[in-house]
PDB file of N, CA and C in Angstrom:
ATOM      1  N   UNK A   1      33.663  11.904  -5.939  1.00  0.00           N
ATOM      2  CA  UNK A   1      32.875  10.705  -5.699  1.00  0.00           C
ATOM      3  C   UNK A   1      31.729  10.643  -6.687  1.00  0.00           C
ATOM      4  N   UNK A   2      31.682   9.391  -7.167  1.00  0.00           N
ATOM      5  CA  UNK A   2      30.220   9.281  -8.414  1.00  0.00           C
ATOM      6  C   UNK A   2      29.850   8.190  -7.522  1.00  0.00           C
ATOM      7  N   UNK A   3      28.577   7.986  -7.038  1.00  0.00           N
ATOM      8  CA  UNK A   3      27.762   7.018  -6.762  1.00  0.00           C
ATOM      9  C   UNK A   3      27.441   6.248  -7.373  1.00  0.00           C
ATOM     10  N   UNK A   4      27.330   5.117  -7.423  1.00  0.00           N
ATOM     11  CA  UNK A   4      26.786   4.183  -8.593  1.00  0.00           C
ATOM     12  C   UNK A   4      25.248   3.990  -8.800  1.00  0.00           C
ATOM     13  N   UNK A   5      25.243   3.770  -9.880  1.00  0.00           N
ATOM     14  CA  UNK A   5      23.477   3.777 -10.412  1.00  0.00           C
ATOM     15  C   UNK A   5      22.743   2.904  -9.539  1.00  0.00           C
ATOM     16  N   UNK A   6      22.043   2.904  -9.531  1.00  0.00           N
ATOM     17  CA  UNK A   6      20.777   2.146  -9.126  1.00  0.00           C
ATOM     18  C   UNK A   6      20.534   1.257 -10.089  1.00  0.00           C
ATOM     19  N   UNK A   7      20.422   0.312  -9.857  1.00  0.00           N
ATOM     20  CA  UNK A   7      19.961  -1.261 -10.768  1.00  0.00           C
ATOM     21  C   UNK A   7      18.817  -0.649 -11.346  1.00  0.00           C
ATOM     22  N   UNK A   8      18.057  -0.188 -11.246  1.00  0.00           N
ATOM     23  CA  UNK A   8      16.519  -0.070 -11.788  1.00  0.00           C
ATOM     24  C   UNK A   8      16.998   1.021 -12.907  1.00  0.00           C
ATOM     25  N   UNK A   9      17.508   1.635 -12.290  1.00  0.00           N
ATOM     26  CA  UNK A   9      17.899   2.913 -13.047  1.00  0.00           C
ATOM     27  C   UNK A   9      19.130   2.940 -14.440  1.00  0.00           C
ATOM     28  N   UNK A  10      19.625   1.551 -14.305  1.00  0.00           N
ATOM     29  CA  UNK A  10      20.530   1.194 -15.057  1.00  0.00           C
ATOM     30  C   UNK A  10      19.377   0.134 -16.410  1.00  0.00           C
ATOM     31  N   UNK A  11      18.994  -0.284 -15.828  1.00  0.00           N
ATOM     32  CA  UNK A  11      17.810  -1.034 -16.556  1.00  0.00           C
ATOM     33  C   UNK A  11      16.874   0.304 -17.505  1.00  0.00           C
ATOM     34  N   UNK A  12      16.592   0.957 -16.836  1.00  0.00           N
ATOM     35  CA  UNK A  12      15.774   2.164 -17.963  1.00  0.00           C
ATOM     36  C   UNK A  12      16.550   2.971 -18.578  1.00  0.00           C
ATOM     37  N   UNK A  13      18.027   2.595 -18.641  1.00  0.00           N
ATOM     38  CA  UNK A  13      19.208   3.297 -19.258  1.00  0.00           C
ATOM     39  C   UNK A  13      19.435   2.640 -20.342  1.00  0.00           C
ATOM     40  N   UNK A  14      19.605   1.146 -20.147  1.00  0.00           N
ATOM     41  CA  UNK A  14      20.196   0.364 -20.871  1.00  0.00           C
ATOM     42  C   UNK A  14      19.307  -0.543 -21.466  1.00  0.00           C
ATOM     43  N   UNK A  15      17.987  -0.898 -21.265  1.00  0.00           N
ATOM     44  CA  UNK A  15      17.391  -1.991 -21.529  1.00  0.00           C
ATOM     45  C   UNK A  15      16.827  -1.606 -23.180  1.00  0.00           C
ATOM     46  N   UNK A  16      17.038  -2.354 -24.191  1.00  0.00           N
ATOM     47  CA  UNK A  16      16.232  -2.311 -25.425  1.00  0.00           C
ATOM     48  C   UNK A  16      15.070  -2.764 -25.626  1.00  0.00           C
ATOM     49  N   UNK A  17      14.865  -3.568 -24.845  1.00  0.00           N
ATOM     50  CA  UNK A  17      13.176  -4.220 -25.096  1.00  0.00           C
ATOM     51  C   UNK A  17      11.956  -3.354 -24.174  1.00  0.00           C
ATOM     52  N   UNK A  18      11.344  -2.649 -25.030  1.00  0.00           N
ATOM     53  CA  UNK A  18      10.194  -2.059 -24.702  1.00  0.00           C
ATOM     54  C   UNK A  18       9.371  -2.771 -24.002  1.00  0.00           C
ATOM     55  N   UNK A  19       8.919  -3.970 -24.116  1.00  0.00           N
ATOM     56  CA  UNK A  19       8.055  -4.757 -22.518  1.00  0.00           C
ATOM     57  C   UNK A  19       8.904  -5.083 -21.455  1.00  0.00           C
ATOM     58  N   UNK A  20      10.243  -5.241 -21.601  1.00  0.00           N
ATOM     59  CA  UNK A  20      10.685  -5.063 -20.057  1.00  0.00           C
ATOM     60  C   UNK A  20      10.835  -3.760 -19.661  1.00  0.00           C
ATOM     61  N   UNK A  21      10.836  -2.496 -20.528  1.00  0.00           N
ATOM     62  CA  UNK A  21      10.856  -0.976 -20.107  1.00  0.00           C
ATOM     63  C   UNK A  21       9.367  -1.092 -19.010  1.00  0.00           C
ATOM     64  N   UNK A  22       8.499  -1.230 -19.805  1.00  0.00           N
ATOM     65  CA  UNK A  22       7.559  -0.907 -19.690  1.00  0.00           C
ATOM     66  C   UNK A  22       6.814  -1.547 -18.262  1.00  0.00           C
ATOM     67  N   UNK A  23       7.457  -2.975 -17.618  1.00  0.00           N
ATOM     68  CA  UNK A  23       7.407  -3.743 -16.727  1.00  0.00           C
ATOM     69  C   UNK A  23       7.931  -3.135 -15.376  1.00  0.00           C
ATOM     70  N   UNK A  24       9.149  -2.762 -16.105  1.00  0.00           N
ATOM     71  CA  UNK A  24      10.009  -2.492 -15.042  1.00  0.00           C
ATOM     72  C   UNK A  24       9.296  -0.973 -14.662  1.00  0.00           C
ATOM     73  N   UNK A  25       8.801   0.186 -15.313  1.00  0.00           N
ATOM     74  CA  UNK A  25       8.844   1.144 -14.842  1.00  0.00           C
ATOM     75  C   UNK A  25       7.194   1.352 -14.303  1.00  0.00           C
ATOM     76  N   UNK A  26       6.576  -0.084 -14.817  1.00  0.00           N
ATOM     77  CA  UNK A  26       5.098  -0.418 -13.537  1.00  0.00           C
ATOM     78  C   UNK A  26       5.295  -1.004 -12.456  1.00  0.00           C
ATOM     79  N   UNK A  27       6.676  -1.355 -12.238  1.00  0.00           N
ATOM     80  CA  UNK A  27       6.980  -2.474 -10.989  1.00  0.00           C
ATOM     81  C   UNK A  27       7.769  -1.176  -9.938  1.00  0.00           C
ATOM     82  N   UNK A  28       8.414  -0.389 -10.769  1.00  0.00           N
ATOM     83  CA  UNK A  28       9.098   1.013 -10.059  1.00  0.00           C
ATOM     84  C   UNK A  28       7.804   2.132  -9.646  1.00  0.00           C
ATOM     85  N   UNK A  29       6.986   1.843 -10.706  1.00  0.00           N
ATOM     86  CA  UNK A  29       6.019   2.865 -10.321  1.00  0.00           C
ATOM     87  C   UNK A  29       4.730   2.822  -9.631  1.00  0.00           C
ATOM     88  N   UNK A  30       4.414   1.651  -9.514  1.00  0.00           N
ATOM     89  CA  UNK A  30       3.095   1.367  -9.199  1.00  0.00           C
ATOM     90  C   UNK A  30       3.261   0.348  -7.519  1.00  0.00           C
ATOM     91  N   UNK A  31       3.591  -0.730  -7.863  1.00  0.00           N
ATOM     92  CA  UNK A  31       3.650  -2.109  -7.685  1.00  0.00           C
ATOM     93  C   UNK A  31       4.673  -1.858  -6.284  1.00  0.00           C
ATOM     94  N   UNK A  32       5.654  -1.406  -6.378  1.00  0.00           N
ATOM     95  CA  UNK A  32       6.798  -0.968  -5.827  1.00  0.00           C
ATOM     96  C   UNK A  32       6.593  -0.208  -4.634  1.00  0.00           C
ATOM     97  N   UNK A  33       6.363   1.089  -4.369  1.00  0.00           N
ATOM     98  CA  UNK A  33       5.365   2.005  -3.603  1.00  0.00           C
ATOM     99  C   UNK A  33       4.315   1.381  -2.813  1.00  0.00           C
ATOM    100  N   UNK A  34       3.152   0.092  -3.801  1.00  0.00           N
ATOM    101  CA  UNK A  34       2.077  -0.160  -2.956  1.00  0.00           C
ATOM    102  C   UNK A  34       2.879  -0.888  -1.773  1.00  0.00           C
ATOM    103  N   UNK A  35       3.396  -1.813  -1.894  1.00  0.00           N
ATOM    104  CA  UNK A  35       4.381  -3.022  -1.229  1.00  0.00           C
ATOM    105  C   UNK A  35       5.443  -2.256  -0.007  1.00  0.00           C
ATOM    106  N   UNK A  36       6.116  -1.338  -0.215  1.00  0.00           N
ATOM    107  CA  UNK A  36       6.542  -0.449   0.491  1.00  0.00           C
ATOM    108  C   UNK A  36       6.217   0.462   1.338  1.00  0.00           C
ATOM    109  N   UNK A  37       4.628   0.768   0.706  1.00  0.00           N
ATOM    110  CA  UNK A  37       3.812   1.352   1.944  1.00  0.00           C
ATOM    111  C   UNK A  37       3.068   0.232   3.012  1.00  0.00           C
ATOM    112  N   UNK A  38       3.268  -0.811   2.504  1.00  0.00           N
ATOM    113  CA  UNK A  38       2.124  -1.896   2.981  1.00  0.00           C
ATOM    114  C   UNK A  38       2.994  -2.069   3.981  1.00  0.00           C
ATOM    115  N   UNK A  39       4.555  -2.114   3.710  1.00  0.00           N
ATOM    116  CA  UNK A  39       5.568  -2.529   4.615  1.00  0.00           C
ATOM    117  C   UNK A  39       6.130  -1.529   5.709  1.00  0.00           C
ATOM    118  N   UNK A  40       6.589  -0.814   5.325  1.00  0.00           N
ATOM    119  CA  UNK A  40       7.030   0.508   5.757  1.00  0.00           C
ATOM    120  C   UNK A  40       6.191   0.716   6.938  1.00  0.00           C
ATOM    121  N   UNK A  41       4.987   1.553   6.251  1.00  0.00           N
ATOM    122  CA  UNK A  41       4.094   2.469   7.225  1.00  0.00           C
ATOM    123  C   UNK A  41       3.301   1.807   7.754  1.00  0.00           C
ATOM    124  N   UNK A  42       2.175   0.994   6.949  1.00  0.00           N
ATOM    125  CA  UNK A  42       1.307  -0.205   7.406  1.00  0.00           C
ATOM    126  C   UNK A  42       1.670  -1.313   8.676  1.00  0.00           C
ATOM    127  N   UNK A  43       3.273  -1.593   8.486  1.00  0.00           N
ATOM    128  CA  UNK A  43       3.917  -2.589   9.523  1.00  0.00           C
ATOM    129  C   UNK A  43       4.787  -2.271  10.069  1.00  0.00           C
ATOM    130  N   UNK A  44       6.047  -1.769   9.732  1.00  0.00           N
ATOM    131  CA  UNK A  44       6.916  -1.465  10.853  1.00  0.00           C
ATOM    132  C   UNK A  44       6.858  -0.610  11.532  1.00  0.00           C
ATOM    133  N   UNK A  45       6.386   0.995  10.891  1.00  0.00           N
ATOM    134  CA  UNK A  45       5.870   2.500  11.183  1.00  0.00           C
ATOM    135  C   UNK A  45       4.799   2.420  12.735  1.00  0.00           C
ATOM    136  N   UNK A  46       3.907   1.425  12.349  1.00  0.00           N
ATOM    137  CA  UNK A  46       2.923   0.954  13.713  1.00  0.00           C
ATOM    138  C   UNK A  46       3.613   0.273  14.944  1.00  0.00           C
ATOM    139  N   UNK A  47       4.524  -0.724  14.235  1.00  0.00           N
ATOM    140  CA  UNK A  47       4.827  -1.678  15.200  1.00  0.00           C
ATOM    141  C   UNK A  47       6.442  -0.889  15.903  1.00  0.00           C
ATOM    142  N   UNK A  48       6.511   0.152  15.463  1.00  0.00           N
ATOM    143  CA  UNK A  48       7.911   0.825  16.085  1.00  0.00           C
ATOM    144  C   UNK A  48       7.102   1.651  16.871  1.00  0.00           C
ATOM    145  N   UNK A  49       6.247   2.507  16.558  1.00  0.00           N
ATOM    146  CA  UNK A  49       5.587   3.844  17.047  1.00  0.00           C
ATOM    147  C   UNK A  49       5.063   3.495  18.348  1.00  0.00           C
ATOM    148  N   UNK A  50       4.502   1.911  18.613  1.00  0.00           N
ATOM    149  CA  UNK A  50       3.857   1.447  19.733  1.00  0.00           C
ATOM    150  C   UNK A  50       5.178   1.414  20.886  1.00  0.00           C
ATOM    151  N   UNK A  51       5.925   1.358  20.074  1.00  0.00           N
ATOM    152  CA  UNK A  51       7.910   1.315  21.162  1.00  0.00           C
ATOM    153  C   UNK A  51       8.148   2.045  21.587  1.00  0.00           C
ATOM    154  N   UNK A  52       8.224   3.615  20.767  1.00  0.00           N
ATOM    155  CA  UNK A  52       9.128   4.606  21.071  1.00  0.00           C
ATOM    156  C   UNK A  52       8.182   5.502  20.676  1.00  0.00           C
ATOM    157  N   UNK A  53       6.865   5.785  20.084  1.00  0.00           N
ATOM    158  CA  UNK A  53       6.192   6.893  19.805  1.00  0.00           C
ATOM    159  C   UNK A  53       6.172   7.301  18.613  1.00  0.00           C
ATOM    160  N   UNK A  54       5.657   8.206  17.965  1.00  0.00           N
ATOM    161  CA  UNK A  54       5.058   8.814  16.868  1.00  0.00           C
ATOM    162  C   UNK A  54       6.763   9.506  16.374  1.00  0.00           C
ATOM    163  N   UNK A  55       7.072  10.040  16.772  1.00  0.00           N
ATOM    164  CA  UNK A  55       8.225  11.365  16.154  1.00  0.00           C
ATOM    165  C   UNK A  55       9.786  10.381  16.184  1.00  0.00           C
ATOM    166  N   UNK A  56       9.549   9.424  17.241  1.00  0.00           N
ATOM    167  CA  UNK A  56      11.187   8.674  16.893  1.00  0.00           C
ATOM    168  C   UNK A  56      10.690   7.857  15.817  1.00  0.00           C
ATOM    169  N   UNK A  57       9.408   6.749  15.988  1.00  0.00           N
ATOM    170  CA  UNK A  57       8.915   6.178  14.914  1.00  0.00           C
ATOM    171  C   UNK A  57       9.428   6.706  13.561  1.00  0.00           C
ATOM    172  N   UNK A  58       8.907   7.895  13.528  1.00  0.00           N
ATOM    173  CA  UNK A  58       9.017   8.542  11.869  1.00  0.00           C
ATOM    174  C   UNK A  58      10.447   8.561  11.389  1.00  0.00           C
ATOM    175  N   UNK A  59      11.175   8.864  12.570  1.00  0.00           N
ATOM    176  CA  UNK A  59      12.787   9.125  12.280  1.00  0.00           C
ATOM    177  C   UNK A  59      13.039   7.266  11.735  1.00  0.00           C
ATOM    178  N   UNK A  60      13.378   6.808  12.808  1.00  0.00           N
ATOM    179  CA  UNK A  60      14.183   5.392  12.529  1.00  0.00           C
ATOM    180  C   UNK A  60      13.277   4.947  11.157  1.00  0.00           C
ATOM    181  N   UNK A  61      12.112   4.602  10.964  1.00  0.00           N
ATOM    182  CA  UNK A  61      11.128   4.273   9.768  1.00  0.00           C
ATOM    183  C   UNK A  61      11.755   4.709   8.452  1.00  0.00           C
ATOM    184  N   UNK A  62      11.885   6.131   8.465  1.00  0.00           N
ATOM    185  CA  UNK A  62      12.429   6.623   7.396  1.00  0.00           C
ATOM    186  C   UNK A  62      13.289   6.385   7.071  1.00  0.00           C
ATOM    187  N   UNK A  63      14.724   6.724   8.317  1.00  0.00           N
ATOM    188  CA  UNK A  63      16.396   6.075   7.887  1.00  0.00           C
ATOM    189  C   UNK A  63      16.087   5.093   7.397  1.00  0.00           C
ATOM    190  N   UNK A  64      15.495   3.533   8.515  1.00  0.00           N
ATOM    191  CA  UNK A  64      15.670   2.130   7.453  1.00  0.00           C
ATOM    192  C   UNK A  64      15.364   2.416   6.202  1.00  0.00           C
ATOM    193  N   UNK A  65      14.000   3.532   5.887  1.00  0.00           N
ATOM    194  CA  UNK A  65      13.689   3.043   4.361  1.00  0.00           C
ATOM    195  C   UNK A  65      14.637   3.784   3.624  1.00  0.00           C
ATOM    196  N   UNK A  66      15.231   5.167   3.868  1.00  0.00           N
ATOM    197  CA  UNK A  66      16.321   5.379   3.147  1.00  0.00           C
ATOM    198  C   UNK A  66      17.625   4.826   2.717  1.00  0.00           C
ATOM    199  N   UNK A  67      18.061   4.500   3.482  1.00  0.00           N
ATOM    200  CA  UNK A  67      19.637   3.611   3.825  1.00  0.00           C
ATOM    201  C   UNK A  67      18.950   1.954   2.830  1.00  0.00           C
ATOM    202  N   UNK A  68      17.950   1.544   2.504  1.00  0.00           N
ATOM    203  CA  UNK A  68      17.382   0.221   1.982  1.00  0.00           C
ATOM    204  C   UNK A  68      17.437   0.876   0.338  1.00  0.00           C
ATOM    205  N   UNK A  69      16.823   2.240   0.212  1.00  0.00           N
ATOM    206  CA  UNK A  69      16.728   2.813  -0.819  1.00  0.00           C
ATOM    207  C   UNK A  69      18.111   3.101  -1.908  1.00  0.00           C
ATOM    208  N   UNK A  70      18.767   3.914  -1.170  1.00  0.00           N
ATOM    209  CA  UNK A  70      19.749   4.919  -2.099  1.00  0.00           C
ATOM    210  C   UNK A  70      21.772   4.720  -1.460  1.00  0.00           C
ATOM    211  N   UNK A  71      22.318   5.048  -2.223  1.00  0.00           N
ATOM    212  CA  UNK A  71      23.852   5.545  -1.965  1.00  0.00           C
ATOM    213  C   UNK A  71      23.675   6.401  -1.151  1.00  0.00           C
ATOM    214  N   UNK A  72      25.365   6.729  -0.797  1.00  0.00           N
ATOM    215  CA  UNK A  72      25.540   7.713   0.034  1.00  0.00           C
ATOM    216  C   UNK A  72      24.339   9.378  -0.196  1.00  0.00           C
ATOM    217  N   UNK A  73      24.575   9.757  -1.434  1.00  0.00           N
ATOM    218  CA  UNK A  73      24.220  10.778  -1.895  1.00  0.00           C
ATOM    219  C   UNK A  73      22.808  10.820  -1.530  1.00  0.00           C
ATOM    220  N   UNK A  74      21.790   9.493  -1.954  1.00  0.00           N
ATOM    221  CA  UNK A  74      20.502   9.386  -1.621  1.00  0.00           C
ATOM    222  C   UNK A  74      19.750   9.434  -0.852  1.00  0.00           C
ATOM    223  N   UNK A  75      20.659   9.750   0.687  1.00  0.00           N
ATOM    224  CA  UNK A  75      19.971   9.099   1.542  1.00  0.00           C
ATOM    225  C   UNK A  75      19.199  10.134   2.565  1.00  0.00           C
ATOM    226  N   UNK A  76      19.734  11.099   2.474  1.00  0.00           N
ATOM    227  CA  UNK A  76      18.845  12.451   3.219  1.00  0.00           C
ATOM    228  C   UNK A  76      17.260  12.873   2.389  1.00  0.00           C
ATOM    229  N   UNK A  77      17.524  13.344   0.698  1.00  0.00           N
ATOM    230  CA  UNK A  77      16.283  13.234   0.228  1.00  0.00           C
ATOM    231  C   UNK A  77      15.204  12.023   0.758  1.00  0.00           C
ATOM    232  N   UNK A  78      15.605  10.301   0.495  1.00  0.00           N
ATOM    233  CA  UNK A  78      15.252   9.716   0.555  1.00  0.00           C
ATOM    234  C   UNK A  78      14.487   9.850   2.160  1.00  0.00           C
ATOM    235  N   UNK A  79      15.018   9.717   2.935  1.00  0.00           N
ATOM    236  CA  UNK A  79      14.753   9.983   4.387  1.00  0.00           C
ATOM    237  C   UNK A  79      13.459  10.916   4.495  1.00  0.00           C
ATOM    238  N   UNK A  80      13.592  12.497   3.611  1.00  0.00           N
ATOM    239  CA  UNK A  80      12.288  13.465   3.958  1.00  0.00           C
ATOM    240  C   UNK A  80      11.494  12.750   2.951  1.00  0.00           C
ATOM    241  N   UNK A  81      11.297  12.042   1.964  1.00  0.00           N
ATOM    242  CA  UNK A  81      10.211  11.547   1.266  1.00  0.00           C
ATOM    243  C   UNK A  81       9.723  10.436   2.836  1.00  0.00           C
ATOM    244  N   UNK A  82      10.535   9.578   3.324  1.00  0.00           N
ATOM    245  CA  UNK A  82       9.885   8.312   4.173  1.00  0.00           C
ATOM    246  C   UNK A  82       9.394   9.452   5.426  1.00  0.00           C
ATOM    247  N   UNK A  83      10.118  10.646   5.621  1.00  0.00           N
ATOM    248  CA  UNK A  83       8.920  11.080   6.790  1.00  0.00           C
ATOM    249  C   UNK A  83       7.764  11.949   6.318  1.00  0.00           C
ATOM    250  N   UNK A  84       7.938  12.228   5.323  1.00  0.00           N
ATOM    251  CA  UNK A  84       6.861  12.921   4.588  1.00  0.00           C
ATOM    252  C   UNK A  84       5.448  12.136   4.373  1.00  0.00           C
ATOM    253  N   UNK A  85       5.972  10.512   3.847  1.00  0.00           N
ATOM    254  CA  UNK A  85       5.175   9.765   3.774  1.00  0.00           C
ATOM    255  C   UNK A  85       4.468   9.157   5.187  1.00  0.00           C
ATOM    256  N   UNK A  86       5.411   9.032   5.782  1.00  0.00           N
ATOM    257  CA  UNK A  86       5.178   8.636   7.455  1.00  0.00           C
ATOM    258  C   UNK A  86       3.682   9.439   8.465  1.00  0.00           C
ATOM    259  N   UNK A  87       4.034  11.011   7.841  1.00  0.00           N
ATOM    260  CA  UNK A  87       3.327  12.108   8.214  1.00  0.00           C
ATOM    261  C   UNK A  87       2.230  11.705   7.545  1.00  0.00           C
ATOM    262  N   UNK A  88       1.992  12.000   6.348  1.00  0.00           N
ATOM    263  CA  UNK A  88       0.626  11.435   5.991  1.00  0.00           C
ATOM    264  C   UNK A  88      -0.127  10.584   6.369  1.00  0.00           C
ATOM    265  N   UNK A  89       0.709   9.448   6.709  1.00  0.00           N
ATOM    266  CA  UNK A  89       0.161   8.058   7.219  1.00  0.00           C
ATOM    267  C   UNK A  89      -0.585   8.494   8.332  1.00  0.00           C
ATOM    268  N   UNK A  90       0.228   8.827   9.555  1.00  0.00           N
ATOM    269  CA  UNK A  90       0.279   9.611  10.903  1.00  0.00           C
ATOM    270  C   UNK A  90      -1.599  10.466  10.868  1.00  0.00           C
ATOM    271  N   UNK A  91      -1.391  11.165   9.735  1.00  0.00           N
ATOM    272  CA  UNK A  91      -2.344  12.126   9.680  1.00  0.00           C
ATOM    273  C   UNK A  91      -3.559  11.735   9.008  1.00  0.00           C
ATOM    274  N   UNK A  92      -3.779  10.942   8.609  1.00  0.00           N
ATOM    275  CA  UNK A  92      -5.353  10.444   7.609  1.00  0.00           C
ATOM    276  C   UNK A  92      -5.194   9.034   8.410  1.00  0.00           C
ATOM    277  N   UNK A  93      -4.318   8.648   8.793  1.00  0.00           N
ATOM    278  CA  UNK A  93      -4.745   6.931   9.343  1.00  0.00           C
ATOM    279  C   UNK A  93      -5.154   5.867   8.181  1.00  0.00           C
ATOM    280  N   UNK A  94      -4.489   6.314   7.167  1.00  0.00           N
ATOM    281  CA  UNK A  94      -5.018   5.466   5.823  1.00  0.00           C
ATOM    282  C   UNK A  94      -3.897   5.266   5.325  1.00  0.00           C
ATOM    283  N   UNK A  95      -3.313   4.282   4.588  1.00  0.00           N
ATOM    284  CA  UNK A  95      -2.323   3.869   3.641  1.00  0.00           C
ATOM    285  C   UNK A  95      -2.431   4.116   2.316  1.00  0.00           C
ATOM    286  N   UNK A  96      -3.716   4.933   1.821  1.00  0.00           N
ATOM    287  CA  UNK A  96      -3.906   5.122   0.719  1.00  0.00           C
ATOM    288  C   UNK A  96      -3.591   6.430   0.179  1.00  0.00           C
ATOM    289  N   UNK A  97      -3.165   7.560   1.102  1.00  0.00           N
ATOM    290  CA  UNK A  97      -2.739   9.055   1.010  1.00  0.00           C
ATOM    291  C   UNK A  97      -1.180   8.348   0.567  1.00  0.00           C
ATOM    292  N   UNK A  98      -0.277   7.849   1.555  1.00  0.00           N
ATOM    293  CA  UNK A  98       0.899   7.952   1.400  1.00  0.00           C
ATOM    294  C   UNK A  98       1.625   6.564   0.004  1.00  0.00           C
ATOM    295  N   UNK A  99       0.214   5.858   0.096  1.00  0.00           N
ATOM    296  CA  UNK A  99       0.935   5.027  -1.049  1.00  0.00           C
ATOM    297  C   UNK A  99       0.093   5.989  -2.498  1.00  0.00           C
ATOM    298  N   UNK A 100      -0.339   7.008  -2.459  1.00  0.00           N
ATOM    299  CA  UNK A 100      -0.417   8.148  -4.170  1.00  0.00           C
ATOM    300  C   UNK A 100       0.304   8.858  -3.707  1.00  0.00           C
ATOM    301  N   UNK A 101       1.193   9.288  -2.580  1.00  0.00           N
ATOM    302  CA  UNK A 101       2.116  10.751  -3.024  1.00  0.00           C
ATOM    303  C   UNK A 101       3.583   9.350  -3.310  1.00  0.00           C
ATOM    304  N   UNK A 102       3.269   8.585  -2.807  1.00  0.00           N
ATOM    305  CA  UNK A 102       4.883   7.464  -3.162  1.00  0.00           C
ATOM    306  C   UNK A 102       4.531   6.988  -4.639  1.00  0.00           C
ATOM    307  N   UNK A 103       3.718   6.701  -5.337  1.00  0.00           N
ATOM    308  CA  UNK A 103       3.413   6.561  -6.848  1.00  0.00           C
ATOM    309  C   UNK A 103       3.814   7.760  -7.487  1.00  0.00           C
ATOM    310  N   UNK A 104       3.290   9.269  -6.970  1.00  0.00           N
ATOM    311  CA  UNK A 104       3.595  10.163  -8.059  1.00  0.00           C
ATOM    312  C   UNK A 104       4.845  10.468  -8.130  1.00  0.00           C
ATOM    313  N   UNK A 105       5.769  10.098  -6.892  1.00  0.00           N
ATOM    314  CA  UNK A 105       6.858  10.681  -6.426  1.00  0.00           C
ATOM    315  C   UNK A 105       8.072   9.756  -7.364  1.00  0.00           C
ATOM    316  N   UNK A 106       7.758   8.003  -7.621  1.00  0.00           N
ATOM    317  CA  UNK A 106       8.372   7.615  -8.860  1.00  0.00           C
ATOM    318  C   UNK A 106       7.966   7.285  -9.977  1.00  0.00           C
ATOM    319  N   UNK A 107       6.835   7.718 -10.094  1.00  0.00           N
ATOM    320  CA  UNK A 107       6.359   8.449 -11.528  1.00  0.00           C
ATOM    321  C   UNK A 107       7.340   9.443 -12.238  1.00  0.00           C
ATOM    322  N   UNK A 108       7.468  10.149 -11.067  1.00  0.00           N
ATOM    323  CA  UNK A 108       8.215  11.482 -11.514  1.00  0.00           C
ATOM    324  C   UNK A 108       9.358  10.845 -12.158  1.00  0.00           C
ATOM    325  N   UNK A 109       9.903  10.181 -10.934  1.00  0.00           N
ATOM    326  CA  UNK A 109      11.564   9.699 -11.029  1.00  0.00           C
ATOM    327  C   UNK A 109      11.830   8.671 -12.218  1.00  0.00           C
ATOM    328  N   UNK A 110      10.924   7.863 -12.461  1.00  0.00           N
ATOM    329  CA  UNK A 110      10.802   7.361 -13.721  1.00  0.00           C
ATOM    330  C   UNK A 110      11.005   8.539 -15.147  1.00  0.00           C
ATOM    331  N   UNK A 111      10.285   9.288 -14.987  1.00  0.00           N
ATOM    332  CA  UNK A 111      10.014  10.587 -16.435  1.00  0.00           C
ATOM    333  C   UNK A 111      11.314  11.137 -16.397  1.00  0.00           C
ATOM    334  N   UNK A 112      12.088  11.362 -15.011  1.00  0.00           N
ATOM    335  CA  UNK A 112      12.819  11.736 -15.533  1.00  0.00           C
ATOM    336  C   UNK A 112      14.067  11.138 -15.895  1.00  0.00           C
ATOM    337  N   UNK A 113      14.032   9.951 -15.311  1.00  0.00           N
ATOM    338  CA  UNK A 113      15.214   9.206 -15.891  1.00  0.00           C
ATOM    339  C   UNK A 113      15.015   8.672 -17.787  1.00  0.00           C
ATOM    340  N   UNK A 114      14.106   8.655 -17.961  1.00  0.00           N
ATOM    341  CA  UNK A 114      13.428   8.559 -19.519  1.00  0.00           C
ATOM    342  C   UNK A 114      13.894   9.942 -19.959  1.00  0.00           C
ATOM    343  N   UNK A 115      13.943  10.707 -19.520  1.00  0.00           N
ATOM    344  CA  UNK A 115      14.109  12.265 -20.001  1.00  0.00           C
ATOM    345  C   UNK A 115      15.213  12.351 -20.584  1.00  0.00           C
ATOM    346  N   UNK A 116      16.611  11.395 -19.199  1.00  0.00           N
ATOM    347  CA  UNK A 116      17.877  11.884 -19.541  1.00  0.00           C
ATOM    348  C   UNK A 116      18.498  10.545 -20.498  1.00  0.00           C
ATOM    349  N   UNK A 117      17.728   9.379 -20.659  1.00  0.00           N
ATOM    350  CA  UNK A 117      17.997   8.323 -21.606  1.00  0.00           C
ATOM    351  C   UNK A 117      17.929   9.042 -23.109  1.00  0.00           C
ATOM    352  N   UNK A 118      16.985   9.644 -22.897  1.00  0.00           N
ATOM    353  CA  UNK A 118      16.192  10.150 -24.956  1.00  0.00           C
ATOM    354  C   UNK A 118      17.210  10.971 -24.550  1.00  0.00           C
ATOM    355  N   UNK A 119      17.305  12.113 -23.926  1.00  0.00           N
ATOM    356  CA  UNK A 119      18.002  13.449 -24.099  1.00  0.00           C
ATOM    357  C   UNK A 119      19.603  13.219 -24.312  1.00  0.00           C
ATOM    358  N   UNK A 120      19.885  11.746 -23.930  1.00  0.00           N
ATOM    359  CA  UNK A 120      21.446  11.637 -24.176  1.00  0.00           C
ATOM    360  C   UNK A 120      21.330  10.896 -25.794  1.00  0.00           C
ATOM    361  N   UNK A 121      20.143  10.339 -26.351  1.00  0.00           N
ATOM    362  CA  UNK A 121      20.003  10.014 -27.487  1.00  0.00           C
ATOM    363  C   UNK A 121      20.641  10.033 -28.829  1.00  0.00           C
TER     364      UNK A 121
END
């Protein structure tokens, strides 16, 4: 089984124009994360947790955001990043812890998909 790429990820594979690189991997890296935490943890994370509590909250929160995120292959990592992020939320009561570990986290994923674009060069 090969999973298929990720649109975004096919775009920083394939794209030649350096201002849509450069768009796309502030809209993946920055822009992307804020909007997702705003959504995620900020709104549904609250408005589930008031349902079912803190620990199912984190579970279902995360699946949706995983299963929204990734392929088959993606979707367990994806899952401990949304409760990882969830936890933070949980734990500072701020949206601003879990939307910088979700920036550095596709920061990363950005560098390294740039890594394996040049490195197949």
């Amino acid at each position: 089984y090969q999973p298929p790429v990720q649109p975004i990820v096919r775009v920083f594979i394939e794209e030649d124009k350096t201002s849509v690189l450069w768009i796309s991997a502030l809209f993946a890296s920055v822009f992307g994360p804020i909007a997702e935490e705003i959504f995620f943890r900020g709104f549904m994370y609250g408005a589930v947790k008031k349902k079912i509590g803190i620990f199912p909250a984190m579970l279902v929160t995360s699946a949706i955001f995983a299963f929204l995120h990734a392929h088959i292959v993606g979707i367990m990592p994806i899952m401990v990043l949304g409760l990882l992020l969830a936890y933070i939320y949980e734990k500072t009561g701020s949206l601003i812890a879990p939307i910088a570990v979700h920036i550095i986290h596709n920061v990363g994923m950005v560098i390294l998909v740039f890594l394996m674009r040049y490195a197949g060069s």
